[in-house]
C-alpha atoms as a PDB file:
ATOM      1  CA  UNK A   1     -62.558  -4.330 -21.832  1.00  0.00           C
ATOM      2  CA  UNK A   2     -61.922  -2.580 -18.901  1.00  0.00           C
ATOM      3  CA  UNK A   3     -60.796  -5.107 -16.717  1.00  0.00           C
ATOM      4  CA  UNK A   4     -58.013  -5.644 -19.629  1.00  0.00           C
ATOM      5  CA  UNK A   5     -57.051  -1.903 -19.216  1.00  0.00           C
ATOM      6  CA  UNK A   6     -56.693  -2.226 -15.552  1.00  0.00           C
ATOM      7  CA  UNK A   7     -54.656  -5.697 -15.805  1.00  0.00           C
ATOM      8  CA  UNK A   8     -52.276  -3.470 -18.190  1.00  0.00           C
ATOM      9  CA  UNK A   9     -51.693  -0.934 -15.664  1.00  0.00           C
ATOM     10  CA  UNK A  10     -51.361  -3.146 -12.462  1.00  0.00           C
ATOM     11  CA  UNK A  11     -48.845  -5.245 -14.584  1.00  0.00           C
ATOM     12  CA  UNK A  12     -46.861  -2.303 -15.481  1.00  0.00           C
ATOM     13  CA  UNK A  13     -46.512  -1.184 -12.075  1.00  0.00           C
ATOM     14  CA  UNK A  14     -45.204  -4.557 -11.147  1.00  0.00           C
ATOM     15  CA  UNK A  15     -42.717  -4.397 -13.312  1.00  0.00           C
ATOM     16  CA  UNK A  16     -41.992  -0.941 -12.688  1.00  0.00           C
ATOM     17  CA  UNK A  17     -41.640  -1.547  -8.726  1.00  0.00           C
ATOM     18  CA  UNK A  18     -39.423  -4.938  -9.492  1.00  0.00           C
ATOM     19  CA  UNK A  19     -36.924  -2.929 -12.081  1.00  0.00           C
ATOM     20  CA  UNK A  20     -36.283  -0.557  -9.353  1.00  0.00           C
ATOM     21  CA  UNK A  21     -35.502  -3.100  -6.442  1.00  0.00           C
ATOM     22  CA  UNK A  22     -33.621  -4.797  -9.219  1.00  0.00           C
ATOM     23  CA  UNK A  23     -31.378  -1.622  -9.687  1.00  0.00           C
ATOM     24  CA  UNK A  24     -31.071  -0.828  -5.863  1.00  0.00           C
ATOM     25  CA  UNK A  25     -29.953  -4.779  -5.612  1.00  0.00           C
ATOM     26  CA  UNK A  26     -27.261  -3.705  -8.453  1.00  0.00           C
ATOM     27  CA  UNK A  27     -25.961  -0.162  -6.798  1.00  0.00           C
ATOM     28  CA  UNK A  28     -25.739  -2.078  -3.783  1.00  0.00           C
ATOM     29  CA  UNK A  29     -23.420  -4.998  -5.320  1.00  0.00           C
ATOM     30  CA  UNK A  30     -21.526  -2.304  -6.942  1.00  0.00           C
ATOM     31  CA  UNK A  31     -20.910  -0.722  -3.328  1.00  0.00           C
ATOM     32  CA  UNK A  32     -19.799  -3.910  -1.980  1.00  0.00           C
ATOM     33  CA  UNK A  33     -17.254  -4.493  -4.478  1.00  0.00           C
ATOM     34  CA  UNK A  34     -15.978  -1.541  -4.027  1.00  0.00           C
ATOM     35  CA  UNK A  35     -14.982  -1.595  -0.478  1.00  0.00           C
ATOM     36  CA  UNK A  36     -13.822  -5.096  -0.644  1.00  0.00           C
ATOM     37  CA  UNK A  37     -11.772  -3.670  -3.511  1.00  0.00           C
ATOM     38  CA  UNK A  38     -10.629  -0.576  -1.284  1.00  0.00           C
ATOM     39  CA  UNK A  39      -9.707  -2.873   1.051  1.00  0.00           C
ATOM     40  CA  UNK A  40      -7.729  -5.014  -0.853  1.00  0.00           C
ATOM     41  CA  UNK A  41      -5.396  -1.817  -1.875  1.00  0.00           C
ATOM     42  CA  UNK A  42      -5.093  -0.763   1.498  1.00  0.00           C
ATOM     43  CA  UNK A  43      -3.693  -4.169   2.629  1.00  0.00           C
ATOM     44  CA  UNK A  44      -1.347  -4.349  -0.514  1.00  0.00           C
ATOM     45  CA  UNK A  45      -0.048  -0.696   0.394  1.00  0.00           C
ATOM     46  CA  UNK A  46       0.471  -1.890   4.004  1.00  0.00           C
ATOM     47  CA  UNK A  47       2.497  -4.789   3.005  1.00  0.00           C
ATOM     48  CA  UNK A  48       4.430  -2.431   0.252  1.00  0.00           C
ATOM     49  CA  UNK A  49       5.188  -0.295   3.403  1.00  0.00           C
ATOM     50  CA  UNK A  50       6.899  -3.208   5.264  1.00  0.00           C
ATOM     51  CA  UNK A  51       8.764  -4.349   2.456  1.00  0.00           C
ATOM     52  CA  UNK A  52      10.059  -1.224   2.054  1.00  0.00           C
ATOM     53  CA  UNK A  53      11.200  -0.657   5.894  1.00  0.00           C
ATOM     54  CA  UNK A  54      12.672  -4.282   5.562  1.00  0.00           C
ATOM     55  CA  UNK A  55      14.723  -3.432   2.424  1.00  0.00           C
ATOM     56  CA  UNK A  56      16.270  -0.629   3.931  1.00  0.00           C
ATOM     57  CA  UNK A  57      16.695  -2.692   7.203  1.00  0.00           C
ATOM     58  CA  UNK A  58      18.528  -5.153   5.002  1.00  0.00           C
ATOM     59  CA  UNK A  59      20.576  -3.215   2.794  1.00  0.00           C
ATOM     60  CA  UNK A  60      21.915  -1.039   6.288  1.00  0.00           C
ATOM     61  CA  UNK A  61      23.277  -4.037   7.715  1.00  0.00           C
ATOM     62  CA  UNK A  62      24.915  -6.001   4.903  1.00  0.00           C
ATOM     63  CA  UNK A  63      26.498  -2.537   3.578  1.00  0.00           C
ATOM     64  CA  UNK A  64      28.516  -0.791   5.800  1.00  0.00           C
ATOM     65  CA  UNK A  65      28.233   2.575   3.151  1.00  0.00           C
ATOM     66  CA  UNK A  66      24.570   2.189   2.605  1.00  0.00           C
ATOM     67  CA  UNK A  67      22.804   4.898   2.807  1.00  0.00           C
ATOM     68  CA  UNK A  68      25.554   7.034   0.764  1.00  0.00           C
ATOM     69  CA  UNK A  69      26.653  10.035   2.250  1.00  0.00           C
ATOM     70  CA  UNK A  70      27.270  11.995   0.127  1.00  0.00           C
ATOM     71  CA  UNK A  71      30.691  14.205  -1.363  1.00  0.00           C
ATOM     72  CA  UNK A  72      30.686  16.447   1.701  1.00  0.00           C
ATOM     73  CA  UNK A  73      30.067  19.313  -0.762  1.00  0.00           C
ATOM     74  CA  UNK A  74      26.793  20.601   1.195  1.00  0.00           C
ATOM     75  CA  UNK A  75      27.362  23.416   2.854  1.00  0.00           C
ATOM     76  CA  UNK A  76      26.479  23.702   6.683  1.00  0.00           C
ATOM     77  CA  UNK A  77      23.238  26.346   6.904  1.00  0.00           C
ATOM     78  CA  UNK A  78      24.231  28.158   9.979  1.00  0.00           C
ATOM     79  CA  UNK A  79      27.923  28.770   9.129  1.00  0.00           C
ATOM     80  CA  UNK A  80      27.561  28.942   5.317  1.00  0.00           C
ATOM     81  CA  UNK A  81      31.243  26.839   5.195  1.00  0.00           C
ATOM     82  CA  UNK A  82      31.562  23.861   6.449  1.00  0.00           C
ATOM     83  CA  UNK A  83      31.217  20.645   4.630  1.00  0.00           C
ATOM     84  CA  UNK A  84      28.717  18.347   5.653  1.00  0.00           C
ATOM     85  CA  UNK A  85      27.808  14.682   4.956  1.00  0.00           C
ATOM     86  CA  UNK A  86      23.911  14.156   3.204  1.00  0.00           C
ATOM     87  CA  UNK A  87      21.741  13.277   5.895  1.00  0.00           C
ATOM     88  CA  UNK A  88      18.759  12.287   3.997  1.00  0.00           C
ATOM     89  CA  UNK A  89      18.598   9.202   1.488  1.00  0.00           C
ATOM     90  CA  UNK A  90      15.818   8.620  -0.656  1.00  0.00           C
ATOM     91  CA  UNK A  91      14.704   5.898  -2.905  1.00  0.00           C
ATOM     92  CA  UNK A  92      12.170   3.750  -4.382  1.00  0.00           C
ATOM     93  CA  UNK A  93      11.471   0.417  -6.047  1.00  0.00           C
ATOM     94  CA  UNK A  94       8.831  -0.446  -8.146  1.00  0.00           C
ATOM     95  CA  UNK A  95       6.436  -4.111  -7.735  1.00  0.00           C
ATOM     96  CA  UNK A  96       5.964  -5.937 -11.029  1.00  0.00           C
ATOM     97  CA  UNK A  97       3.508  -8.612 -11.344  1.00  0.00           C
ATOM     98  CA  UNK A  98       4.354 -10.230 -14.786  1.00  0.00           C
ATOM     99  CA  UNK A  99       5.312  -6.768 -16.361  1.00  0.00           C
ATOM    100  CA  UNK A 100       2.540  -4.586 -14.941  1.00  0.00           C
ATOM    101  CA  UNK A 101       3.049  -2.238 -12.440  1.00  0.00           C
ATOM    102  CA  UNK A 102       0.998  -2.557  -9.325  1.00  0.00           C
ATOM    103  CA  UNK A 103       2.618  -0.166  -6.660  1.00  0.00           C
ATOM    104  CA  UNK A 104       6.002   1.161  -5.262  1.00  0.00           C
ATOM    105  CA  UNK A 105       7.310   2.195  -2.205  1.00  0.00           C
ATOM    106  CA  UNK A 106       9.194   4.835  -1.743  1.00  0.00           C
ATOM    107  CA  UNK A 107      11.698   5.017   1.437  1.00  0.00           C
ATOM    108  CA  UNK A 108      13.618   7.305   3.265  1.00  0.00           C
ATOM    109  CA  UNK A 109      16.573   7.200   5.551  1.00  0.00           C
ATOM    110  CA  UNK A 110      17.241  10.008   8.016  1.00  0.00           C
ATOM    111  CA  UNK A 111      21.082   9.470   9.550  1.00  0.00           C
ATOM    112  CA  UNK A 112      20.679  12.918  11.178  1.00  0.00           C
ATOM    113  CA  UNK A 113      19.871  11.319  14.162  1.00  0.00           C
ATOM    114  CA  UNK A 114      23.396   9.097  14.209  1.00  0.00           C
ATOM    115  CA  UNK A 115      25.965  11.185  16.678  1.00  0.00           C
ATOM    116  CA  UNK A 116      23.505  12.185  19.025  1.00  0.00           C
ATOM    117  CA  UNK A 117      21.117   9.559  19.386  1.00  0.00           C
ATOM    118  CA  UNK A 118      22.336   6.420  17.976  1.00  0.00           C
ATOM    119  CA  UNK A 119      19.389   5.891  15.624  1.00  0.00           C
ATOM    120  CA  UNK A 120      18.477   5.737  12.181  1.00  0.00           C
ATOM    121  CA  UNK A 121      14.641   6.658  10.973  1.00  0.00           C
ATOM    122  CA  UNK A 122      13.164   5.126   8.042  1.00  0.00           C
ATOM    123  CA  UNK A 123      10.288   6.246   6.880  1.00  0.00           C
ATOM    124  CA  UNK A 124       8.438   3.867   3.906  1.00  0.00           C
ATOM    125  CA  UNK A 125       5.404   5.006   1.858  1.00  0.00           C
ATOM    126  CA  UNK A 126       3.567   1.934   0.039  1.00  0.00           C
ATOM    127  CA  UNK A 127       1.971   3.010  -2.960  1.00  0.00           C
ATOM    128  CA  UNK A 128      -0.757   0.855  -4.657  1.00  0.00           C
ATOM    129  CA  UNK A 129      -1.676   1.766  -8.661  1.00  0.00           C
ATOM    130  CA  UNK A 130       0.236   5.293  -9.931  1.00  0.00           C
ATOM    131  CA  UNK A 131       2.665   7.384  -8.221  1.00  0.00           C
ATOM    132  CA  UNK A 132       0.727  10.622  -9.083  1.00  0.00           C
ATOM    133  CA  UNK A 133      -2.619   9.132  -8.050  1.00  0.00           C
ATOM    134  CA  UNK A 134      -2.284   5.831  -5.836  1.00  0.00           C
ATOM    135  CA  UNK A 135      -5.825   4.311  -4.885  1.00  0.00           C
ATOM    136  CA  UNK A 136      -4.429   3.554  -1.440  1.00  0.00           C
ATOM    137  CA  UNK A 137      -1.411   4.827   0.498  1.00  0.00           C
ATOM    138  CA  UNK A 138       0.153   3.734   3.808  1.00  0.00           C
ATOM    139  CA  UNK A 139       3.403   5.421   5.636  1.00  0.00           C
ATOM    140  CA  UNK A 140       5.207   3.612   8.299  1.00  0.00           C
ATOM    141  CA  UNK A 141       7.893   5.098  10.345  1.00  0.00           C
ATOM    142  CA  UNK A 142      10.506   3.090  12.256  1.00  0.00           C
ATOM    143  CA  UNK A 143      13.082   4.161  14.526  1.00  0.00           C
ATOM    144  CA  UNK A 144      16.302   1.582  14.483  1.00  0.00           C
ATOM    145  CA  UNK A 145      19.141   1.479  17.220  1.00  0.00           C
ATOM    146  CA  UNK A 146      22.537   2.114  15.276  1.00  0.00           C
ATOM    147  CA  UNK A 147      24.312   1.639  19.024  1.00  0.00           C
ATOM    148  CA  UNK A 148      27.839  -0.106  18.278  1.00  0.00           C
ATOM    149  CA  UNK A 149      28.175  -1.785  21.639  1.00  0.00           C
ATOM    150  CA  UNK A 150      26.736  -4.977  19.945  1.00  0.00           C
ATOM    151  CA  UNK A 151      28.874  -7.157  18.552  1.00  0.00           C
ATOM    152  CA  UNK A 152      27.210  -7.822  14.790  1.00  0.00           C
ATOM    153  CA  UNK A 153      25.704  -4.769  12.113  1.00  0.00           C
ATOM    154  CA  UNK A 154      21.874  -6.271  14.058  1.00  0.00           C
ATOM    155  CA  UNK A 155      20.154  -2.447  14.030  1.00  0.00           C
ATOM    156  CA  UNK A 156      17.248  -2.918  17.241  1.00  0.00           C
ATOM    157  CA  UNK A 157      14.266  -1.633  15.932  1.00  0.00           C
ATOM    158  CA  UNK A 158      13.103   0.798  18.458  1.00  0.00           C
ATOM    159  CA  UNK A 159       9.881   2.079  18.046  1.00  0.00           C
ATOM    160  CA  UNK A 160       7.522   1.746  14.663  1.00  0.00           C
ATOM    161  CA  UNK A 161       4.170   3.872  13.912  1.00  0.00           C
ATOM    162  CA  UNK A 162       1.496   4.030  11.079  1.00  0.00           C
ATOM    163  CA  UNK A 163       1.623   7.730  10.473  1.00  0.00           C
ATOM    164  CA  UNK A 164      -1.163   6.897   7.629  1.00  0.00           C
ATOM    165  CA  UNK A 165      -4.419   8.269   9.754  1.00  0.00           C
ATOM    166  CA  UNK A 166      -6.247   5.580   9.600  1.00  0.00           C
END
C-alpha cells in the first residue's frame, strides 16, 4: 500500500516537472515568433521608406511644378511682408493589400535648400500597421542634386541616411 502511495507521488512530480518544460518550450516559441515577426515589419517599413523616396524622386522629374509652391501668400518671418513661395511639401500614400491597410509612408520635400545649394531633401517615413501606433517605423533622408547644368530633369542623388536609430 505504500509503495502505491509513493508511485502516486513520484508520478505526479513527473508530470509536474514535464508540464513546466512543456510551457518554457511554448514561451520560448512564442518569443521566436515574435522577433521573426518584428523583423518582418521592420523590413516592410524599410522598403515603404524607399518607395516613398522613389515616388517623390519620380514625380520631381516628370513634373516640372511638383512639389507645389504654393500662392506666395506666406509671409517672410523676418520682414513680416514679403511674399514667399512654400518651402515644405508634405504627403502620404497609403499600401493596400486586397483592401486592407498594411502601412503608409509619409514624405516630405524641403526646396529650401534650391537657390543656395542646388538640392532638394526628401525625407520618407515607412509606416507598417496604424498611423497613430505603427509596429515598426523607418525614416530615410536623401539629399538630391537639382543642378541645371545637365541636360535632362535626372536629380543626382547626393547623399542618403537611415535617421531611424537602429
Amino acid at each position: 500500500m505504500r509503495r502505491r502511495g509513493m508511485l502516486l507521488v513520484v508520478a505526479l512530480l513527473v508530470l509536474g516537472v514535464a508540464l513546466l518544460a512543456g510551457m518554457g518550450l511554448m514561451s520560448s516559441q512564442v518569443s521566436n515568433y515574435r522577433g521573426v515577426h518584428s523583423a518582418e515589419d521592420a523590413a516592410m517599413a524599410l522598403c515603404l521608406a524607399q518607395s516613398g523616396l522613389e515616388d517623390a524622386r519620380l514625380k520631381l522629374e516628370r513634373d516640372a511644378l511638383f512639389p507645389p509652391r504654393g500662392d506666395g501668400n506666406l509671409v517672410k518671418p523676418d520682414t513680416g511682408s514679403k511674399p514667399q513661395e512654400q518651402a515644405l511639401f508634405t504627403y502620404s500614400e497609403d499600401l493596400l493589400i486586397g483592401n486592407k491597410r498594411v502601412g503608409a509612408y509619409r514624405v516630405s520635400i524641403d526646396t529650401s535648400f534650391v537657390p543656395g545649394y542646388q538640392f532638394i531633401r526628401i525625407i520618407s517615413n515607412g509606416l507598417v500597421g496604424s498611423t497613430e501606433s505603427p509596429s515598426a517605423q523607418r525614416v530615410l533622408k536623401l539629399d538630391l542634386d537639382v543642378n541645371t547644368n545637365r541636360p535632362a530633369t535626372t536629380f543626382m542623388p547626393i547623399k542618403i541616411e537611415d535617421l531611424s536609430g537602429l
